[in-house]
C-alpha atoms as a PDB file:
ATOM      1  CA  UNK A   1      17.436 -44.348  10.072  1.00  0.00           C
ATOM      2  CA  UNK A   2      21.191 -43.606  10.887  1.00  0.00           C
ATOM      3  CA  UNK A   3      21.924 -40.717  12.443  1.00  0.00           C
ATOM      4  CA  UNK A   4      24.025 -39.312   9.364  1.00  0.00           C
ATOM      5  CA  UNK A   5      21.194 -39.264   7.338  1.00  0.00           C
ATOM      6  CA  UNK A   6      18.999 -37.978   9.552  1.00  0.00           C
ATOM      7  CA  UNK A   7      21.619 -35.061  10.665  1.00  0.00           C
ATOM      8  CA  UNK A   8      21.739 -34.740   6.470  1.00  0.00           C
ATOM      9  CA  UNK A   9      17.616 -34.367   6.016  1.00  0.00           C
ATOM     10  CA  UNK A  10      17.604 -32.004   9.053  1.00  0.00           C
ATOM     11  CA  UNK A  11      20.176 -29.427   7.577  1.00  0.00           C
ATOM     12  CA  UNK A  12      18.318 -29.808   3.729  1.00  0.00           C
ATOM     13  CA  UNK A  13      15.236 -28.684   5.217  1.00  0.00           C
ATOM     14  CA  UNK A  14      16.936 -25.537   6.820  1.00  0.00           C
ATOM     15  CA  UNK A  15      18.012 -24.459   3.717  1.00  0.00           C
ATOM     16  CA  UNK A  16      16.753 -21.733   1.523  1.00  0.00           C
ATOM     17  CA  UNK A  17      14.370 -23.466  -1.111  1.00  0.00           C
ATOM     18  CA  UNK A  18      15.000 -22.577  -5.339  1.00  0.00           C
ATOM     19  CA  UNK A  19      12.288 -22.423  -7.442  1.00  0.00           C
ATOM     20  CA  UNK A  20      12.526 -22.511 -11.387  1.00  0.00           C
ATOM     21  CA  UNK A  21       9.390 -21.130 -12.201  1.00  0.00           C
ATOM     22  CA  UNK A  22       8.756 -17.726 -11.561  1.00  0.00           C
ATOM     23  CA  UNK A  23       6.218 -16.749  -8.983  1.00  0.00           C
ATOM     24  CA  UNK A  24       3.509 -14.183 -10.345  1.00  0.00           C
ATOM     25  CA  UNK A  25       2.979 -10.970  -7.856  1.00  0.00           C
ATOM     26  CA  UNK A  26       0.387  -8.684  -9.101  1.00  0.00           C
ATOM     27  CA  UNK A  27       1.043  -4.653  -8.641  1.00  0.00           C
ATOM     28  CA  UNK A  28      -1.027  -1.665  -9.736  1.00  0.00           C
ATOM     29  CA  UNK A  29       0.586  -0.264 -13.202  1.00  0.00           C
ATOM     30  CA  UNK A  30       0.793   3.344 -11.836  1.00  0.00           C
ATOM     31  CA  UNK A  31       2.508   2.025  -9.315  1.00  0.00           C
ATOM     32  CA  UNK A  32       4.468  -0.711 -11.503  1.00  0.00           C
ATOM     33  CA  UNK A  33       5.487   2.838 -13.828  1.00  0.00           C
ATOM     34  CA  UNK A  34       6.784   4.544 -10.421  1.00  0.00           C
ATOM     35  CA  UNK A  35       8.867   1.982  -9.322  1.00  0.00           C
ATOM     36  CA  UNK A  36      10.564   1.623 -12.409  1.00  0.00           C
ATOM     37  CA  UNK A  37      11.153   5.722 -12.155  1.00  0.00           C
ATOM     38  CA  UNK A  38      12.566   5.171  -8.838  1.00  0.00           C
ATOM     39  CA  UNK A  39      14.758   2.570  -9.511  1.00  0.00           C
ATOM     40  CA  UNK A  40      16.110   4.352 -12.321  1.00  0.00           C
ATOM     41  CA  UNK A  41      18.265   0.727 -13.211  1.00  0.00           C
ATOM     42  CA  UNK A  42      19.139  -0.016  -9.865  1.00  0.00           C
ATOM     43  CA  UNK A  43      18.982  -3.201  -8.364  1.00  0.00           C
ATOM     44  CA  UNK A  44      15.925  -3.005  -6.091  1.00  0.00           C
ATOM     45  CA  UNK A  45      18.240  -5.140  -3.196  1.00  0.00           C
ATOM     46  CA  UNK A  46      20.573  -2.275  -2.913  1.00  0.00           C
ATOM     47  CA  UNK A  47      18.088   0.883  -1.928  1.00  0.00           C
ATOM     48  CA  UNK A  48      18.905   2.427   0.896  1.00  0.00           C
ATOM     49  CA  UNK A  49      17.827   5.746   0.146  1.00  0.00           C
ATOM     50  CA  UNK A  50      13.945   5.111  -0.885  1.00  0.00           C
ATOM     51  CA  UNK A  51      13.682   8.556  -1.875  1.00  0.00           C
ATOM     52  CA  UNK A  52      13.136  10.379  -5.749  1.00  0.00           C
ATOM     53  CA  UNK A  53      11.206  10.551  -8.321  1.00  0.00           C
ATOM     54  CA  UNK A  54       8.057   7.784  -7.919  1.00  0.00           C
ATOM     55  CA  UNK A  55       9.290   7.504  -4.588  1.00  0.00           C
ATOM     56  CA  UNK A  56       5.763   6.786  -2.723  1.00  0.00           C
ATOM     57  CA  UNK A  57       4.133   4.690   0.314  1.00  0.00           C
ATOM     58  CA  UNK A  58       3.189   2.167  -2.587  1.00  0.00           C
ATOM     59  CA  UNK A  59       6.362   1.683  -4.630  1.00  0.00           C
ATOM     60  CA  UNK A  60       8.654   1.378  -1.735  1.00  0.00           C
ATOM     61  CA  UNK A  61       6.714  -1.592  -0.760  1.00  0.00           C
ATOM     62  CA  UNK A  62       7.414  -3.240  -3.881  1.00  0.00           C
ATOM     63  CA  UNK A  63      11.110  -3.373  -2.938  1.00  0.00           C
ATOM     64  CA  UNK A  64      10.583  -3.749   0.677  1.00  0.00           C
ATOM     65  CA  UNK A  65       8.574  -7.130  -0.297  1.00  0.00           C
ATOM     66  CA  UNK A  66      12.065  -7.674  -2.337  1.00  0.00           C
ATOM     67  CA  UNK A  67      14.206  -6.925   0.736  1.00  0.00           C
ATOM     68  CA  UNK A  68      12.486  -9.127   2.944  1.00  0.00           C
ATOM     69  CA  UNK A  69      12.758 -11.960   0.820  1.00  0.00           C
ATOM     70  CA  UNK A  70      16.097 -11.456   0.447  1.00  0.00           C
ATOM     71  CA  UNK A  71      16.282 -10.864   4.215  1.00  0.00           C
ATOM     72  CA  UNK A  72      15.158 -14.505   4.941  1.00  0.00           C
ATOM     73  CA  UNK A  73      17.681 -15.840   2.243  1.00  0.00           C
ATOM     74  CA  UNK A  74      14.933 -17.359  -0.100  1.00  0.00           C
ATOM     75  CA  UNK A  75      15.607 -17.816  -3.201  1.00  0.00           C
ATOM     76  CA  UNK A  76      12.640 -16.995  -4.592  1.00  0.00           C
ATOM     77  CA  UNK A  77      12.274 -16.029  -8.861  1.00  0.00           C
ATOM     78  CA  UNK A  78       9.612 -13.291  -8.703  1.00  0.00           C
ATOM     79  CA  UNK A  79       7.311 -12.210 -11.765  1.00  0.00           C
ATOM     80  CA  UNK A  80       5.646  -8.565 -11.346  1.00  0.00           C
ATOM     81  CA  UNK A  81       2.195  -8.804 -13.377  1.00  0.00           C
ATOM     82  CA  UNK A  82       0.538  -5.733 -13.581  1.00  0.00           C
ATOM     83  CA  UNK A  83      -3.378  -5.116 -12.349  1.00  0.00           C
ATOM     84  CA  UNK A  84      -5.586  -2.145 -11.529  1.00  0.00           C
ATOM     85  CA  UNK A  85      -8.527  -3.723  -9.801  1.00  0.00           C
ATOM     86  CA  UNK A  86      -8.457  -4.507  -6.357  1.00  0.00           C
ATOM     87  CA  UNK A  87     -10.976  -6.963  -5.869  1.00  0.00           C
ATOM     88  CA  UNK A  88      -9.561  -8.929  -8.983  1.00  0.00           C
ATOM     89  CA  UNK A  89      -5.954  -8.965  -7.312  1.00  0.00           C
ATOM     90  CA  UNK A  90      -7.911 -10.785  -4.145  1.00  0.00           C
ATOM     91  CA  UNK A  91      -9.777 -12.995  -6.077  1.00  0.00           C
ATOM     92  CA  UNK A  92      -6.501 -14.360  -7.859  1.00  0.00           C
ATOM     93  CA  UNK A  93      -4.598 -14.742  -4.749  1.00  0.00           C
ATOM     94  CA  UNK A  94      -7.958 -16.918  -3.114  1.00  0.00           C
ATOM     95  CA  UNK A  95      -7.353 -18.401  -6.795  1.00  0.00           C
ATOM     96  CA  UNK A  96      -4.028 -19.262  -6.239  1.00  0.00           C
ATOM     97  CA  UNK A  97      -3.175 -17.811 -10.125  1.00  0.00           C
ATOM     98  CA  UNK A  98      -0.837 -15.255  -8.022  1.00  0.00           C
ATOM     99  CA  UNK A  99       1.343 -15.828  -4.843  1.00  0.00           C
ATOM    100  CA  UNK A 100       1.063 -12.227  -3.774  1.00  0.00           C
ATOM    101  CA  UNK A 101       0.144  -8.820  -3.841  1.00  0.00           C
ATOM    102  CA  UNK A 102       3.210  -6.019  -3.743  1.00  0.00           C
ATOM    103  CA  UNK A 103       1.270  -3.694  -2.094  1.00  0.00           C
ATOM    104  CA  UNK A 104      -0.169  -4.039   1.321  1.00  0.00           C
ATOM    105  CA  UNK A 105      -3.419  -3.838   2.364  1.00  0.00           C
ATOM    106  CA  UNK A 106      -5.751  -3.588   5.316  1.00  0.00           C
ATOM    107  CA  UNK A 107      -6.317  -5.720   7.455  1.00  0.00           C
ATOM    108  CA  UNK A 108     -10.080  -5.566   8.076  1.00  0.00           C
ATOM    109  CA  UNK A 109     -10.231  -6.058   4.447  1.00  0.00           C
ATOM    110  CA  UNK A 110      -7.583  -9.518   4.677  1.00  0.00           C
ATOM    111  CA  UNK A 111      -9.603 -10.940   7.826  1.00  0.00           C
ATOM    112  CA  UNK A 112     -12.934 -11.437   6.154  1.00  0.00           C
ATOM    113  CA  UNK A 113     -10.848 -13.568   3.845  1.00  0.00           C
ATOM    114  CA  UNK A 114      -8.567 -15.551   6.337  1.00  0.00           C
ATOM    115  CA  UNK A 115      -9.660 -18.977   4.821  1.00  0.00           C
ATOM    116  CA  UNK A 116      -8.051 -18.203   1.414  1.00  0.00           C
ATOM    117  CA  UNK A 117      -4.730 -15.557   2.676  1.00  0.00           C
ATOM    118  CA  UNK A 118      -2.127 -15.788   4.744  1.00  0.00           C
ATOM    119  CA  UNK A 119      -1.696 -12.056   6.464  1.00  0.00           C
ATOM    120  CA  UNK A 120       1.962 -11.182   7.289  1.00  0.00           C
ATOM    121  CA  UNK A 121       2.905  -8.963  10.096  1.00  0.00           C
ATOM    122  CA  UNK A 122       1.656  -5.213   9.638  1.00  0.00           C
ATOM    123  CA  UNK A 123       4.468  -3.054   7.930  1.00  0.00           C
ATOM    124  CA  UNK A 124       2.266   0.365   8.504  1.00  0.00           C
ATOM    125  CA  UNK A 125       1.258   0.527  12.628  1.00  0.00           C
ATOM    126  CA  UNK A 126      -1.889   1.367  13.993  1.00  0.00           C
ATOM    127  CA  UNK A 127      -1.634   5.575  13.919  1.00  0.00           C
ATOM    128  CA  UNK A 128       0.890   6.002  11.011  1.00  0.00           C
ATOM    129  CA  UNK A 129      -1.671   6.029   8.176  1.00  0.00           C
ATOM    130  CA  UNK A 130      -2.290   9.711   7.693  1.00  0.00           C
ATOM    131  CA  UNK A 131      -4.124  11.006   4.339  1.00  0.00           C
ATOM    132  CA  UNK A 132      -4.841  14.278   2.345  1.00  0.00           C
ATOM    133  CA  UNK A 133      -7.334  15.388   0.560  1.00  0.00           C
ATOM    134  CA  UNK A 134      -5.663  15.273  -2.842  1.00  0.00           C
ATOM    135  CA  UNK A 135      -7.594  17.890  -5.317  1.00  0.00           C
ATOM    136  CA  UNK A 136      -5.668  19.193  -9.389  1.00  0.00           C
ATOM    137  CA  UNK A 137      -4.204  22.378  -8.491  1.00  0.00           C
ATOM    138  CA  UNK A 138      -6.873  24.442 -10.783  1.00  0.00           C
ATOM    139  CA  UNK A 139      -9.684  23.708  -8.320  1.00  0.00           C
ATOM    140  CA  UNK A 140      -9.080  26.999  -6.151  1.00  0.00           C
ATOM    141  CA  UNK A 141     -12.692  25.910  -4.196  1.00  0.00           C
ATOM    142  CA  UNK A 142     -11.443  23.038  -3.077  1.00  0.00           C
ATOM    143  CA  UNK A 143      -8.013  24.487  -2.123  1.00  0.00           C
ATOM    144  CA  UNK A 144      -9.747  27.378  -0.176  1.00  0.00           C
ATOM    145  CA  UNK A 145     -11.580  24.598   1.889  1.00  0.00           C
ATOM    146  CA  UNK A 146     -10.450  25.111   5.930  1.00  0.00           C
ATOM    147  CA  UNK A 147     -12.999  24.237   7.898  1.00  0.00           C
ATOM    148  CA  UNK A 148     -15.240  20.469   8.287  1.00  0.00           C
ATOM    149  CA  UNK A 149     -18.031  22.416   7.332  1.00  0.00           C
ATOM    150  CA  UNK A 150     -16.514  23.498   4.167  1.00  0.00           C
ATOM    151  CA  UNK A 151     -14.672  20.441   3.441  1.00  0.00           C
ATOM    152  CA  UNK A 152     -17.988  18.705   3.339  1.00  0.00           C
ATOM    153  CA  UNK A 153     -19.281  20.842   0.974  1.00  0.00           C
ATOM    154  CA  UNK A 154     -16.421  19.354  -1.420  1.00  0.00           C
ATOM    155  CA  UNK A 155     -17.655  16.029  -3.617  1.00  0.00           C
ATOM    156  CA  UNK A 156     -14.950  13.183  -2.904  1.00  0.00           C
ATOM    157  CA  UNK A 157     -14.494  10.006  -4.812  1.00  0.00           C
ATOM    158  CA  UNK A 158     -13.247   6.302  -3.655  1.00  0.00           C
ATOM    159  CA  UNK A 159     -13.698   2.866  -3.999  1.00  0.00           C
ATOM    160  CA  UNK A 160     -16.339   0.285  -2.163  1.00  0.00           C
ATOM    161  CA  UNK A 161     -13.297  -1.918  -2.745  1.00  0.00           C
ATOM    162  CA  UNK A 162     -11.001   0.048  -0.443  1.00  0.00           C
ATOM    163  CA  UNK A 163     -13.207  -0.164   3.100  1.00  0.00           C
ATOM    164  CA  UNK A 164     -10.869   1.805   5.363  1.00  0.00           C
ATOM    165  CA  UNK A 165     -11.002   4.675   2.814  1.00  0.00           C
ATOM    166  CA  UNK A 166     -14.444   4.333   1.827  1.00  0.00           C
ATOM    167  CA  UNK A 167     -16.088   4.304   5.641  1.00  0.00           C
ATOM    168  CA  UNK A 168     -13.688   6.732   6.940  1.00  0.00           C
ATOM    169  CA  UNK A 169     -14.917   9.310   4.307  1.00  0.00           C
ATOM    170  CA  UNK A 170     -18.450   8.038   4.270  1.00  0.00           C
ATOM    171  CA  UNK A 171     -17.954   8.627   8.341  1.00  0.00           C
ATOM    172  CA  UNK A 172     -16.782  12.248   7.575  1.00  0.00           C
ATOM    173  CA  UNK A 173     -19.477  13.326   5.707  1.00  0.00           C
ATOM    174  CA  UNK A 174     -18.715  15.136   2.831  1.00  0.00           C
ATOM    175  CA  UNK A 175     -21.726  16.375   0.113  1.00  0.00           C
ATOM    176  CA  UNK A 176     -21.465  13.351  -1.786  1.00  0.00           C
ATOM    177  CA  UNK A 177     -19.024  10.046  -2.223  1.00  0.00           C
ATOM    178  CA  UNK A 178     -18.437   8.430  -5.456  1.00  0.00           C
ATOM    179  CA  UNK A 179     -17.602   4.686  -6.116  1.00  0.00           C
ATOM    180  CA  UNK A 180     -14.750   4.246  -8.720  1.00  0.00           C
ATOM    181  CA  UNK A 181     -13.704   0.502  -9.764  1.00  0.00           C
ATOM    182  CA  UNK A 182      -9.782   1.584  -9.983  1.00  0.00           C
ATOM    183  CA  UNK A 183      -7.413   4.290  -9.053  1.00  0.00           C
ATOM    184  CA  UNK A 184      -7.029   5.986 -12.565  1.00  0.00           C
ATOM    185  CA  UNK A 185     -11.565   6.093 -12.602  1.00  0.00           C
ATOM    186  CA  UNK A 186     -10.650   8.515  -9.662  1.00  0.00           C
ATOM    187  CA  UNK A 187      -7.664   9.984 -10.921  1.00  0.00           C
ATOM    188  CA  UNK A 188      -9.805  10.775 -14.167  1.00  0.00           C
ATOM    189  CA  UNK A 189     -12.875  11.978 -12.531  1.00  0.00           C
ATOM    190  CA  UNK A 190     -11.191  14.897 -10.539  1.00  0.00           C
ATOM    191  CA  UNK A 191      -9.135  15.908 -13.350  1.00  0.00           C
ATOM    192  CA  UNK A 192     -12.858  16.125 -15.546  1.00  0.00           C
ATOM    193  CA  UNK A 193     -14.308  18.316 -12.498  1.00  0.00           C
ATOM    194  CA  UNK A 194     -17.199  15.541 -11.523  1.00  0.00           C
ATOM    195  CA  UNK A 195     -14.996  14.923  -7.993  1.00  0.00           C
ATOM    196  CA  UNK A 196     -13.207  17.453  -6.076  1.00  0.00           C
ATOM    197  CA  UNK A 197     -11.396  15.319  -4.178  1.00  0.00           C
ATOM    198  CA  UNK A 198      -9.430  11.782  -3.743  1.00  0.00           C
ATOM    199  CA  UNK A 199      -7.409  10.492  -0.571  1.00  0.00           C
ATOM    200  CA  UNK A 200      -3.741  10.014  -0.961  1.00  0.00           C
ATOM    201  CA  UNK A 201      -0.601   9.273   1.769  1.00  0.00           C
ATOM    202  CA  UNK A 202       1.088  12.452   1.739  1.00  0.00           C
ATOM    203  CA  UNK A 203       4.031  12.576  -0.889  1.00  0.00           C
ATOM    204  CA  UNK A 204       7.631  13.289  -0.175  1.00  0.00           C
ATOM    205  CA  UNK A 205       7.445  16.080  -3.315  1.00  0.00           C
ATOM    206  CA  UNK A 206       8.182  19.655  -3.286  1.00  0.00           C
ATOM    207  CA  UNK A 207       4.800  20.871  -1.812  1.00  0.00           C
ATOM    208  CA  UNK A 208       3.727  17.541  -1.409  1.00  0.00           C
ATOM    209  CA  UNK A 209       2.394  17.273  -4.851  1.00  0.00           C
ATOM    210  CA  UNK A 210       1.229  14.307  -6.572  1.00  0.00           C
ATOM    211  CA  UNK A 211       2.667  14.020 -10.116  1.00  0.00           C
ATOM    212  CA  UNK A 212       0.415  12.119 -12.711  1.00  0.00           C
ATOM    213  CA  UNK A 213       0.321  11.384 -16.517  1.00  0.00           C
ATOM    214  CA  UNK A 214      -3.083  13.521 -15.914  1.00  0.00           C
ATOM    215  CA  UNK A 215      -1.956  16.443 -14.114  1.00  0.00           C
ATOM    216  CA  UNK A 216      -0.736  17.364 -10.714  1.00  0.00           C
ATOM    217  CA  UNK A 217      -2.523  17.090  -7.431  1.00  0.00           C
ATOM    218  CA  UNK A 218      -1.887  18.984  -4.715  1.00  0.00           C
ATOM    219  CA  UNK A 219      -3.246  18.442  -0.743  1.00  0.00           C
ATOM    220  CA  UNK A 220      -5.575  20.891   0.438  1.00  0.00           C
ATOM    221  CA  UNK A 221      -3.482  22.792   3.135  1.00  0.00           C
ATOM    222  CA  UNK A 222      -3.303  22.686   6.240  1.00  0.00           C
ATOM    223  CA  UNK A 223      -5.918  19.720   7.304  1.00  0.00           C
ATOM    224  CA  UNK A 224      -5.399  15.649   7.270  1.00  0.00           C
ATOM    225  CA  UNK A 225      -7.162  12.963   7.714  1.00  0.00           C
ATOM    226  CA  UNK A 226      -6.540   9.772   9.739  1.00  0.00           C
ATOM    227  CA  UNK A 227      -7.246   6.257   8.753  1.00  0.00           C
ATOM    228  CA  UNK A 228      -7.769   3.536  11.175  1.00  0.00           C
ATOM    229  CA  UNK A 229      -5.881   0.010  10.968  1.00  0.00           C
ATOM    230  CA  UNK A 230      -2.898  -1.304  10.313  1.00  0.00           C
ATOM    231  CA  UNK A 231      -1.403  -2.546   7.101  1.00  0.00           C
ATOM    232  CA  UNK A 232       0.167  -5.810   5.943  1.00  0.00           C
ATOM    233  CA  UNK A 233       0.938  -7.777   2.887  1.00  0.00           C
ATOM    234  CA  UNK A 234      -1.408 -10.850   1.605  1.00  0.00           C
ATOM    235  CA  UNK A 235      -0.249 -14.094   0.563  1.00  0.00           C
ATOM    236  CA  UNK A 236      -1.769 -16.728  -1.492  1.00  0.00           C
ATOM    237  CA  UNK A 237      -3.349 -19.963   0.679  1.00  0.00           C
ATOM    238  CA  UNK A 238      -3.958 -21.776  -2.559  1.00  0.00           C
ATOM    239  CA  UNK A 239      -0.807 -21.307  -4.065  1.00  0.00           C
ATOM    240  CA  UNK A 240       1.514 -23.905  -3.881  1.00  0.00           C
ATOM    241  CA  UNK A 241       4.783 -22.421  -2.308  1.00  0.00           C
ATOM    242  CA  UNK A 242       2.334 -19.650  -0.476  1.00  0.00           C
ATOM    243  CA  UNK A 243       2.935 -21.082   2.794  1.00  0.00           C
ATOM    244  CA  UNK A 244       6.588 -21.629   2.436  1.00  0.00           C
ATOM    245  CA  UNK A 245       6.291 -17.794   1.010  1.00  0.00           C
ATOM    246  CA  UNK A 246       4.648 -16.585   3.491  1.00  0.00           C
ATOM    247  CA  UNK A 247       7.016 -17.524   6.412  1.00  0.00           C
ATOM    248  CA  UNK A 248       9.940 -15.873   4.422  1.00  0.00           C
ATOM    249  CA  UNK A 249       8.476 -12.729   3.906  1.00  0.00           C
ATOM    250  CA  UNK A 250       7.185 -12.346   7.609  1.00  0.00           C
ATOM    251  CA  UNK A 251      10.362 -13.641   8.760  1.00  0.00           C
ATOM    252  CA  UNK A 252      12.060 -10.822   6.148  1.00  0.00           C
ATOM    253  CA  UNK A 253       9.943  -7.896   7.195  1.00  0.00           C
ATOM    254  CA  UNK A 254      10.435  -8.794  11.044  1.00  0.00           C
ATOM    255  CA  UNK A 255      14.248  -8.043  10.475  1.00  0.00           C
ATOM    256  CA  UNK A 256      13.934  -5.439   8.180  1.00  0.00           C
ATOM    257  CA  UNK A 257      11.462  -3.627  10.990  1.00  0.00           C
ATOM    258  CA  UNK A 258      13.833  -4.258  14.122  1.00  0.00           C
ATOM    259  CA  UNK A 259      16.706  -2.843  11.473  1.00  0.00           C
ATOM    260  CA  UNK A 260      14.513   0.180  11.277  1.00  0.00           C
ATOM    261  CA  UNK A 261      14.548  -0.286   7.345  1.00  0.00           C
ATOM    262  CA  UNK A 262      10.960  -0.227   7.027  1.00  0.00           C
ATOM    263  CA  UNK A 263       9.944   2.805   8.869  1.00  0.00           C
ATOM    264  CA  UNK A 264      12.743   4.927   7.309  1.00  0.00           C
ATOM    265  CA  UNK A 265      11.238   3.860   3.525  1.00  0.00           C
ATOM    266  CA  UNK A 266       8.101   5.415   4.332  1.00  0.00           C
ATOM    267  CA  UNK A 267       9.927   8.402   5.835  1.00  0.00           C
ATOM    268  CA  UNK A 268      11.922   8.657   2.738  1.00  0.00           C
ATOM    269  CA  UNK A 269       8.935   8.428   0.445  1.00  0.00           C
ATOM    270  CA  UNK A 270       6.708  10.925   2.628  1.00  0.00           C
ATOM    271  CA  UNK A 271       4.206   8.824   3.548  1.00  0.00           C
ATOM    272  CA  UNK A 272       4.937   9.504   7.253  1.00  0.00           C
ATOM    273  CA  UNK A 273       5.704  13.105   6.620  1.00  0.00           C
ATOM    274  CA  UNK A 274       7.377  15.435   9.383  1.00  0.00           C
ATOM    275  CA  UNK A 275       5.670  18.317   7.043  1.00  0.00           C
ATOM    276  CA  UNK A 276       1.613  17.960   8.136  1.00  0.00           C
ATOM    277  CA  UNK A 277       2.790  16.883  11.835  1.00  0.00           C
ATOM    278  CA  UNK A 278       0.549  20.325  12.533  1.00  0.00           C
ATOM    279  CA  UNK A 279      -2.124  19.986  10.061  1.00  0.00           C
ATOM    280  CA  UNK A 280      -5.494  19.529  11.512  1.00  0.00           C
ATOM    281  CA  UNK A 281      -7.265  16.126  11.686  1.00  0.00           C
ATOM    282  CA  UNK A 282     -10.698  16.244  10.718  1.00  0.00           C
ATOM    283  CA  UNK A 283     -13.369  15.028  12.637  1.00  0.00           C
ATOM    284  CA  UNK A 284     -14.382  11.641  11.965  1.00  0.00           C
ATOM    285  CA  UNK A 285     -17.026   9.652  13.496  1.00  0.00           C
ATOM    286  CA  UNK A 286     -14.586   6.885  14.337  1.00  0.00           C
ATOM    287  CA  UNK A 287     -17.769   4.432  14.988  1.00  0.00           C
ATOM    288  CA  UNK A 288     -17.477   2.862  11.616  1.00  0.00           C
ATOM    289  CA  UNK A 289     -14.113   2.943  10.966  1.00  0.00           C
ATOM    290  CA  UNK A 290     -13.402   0.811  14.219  1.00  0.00           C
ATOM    291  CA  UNK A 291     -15.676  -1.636  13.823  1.00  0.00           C
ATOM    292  CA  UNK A 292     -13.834  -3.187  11.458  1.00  0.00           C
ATOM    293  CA  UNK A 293     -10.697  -3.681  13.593  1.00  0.00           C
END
């Protein structure tokens, strides 16, 4: 081969690749309805303020997933597809029928399936994930709850599908825990009175408040609770551009972190909130929820 060529096939495969068809990324629609607040018409590439209105933890990883991509110059055609169920988002990555998820996820939840995702580096550290106890501003028992003891009196609701969530509370104790298949079965269950409570990052809000089609949720003051594990986003193995994928969007989200882009959109959204730095942290019997690590 002469060297000219060679020198040519060299730079070509440096290149940022273009795709024609559009690559399908699946996102909750509550969070797919958020973004689209937030944005407000604005090109998603050009946020550097991540607060607003549907600014949260979730939605400002749909455009840090954006950034990143755009970080690592590749040129990639993305399709949003909206989908509720968690489990059914993992099963059509392992599928290969989606490239990606726009949402991160845990990674004790993304090792057990290691074979069929690629796991980019985490975008929430070990320590950052802090939660309230999210309860509709009508339920003045709830709200009045202070102590462990009287928190577990309170019925809570999550998902089997969500492990950190579900053994953390199932570690805490409270009087009973209720499976729900999606976010809006929980969302719906507290607003009908069955649940008192659901977990949720704290919001960047006026009083923190969670603002839903339902109703408004509001933390129970003054305690927190912490989830263990880090965060990161998952990539399909199957698909056929997930490795190439994959590389660009680690190699995005590593510049976007040493820019300090990533932890000042959670800031921004509230997720890592200055506000509960003195809440209390309930006790949690942190043998489950490390086991998993």
């Amino acid at each position: 081969m002469k060297p000219s060529l060679l020198k040519l096939i060299c730079v070509l495969t440096l290149l940022p690749a273009a795709y024609a068809d559009p690559l399908t990324v699946l996102v909750p629609p509550d969070v797919w309805e958020d973004y689209q607040t937030l944005l407000d018409g604005r090109d998603p590439l050009t946020i550097t303020d991540f607060s607003g209105p549907g600014s949260r933890r979730d939605v400002v990883e749909v455009i840090l997933m954006q950034q990143a991509l755009e970080r690592s110059r590749a040129d990639f055609e993305l399709n949003f597809v909206t989908e509720a169920d968690y489990e059914i988002t993992l099963k059509a990555l392992a599928d290969g029928t989606a490239i990606a998820s726009a949402t991160s996820a845990w990674l004790s939840d993304l090792t057990e399936r290691w074979q069929e995702l690629y796991i980019t580096t985490a975008v929430i550290e070990r320590g950052q994930f802090e939660a309230g106890f999210y309860t509709p501003v009508n339920n003045s028992q709830a709200l009045a709850a202070d102590t462990d003891a009287e928190l577990r009196r309170l019925r809570a609701i999550s998902s089997r599908n969500w492990a950190v969530d579900w053994e953390t509370l199932n570690a805490f104790g409270p009087q009973s825990l209720t499976h729900a298949d999606t976010w809006g079965d929980m969302v719906e269950a507290v607003f009908e009175g069955s649940q008192d409570y659901l977990l949720a990052p704290f919001q960047q809000s006026e009083g923190m408040q969670l603002q839903l089609d339902a109703g408004t949720l509001v933390p129970i003051p003054g305690v927190k609770i912490g989830l263990t594990g880090t965060r990161h986003f998952a990539i399909s193995r199957a698909h056929p551009e997930g490795s190439y994928f994959n590389s660009s969007l680690h190699l995005g989200l590593m510049r976007l972190k040493k820019a300090g882009v990533i932890s000042q959109a959670y800031k921004d959204a509230g997720f890592i909130n200055r506000r509960v730095e003195d809440w209390r942290a309930v006790t949690v019997d942190t043998l489950l929820t490390t086991a998993r690590e």
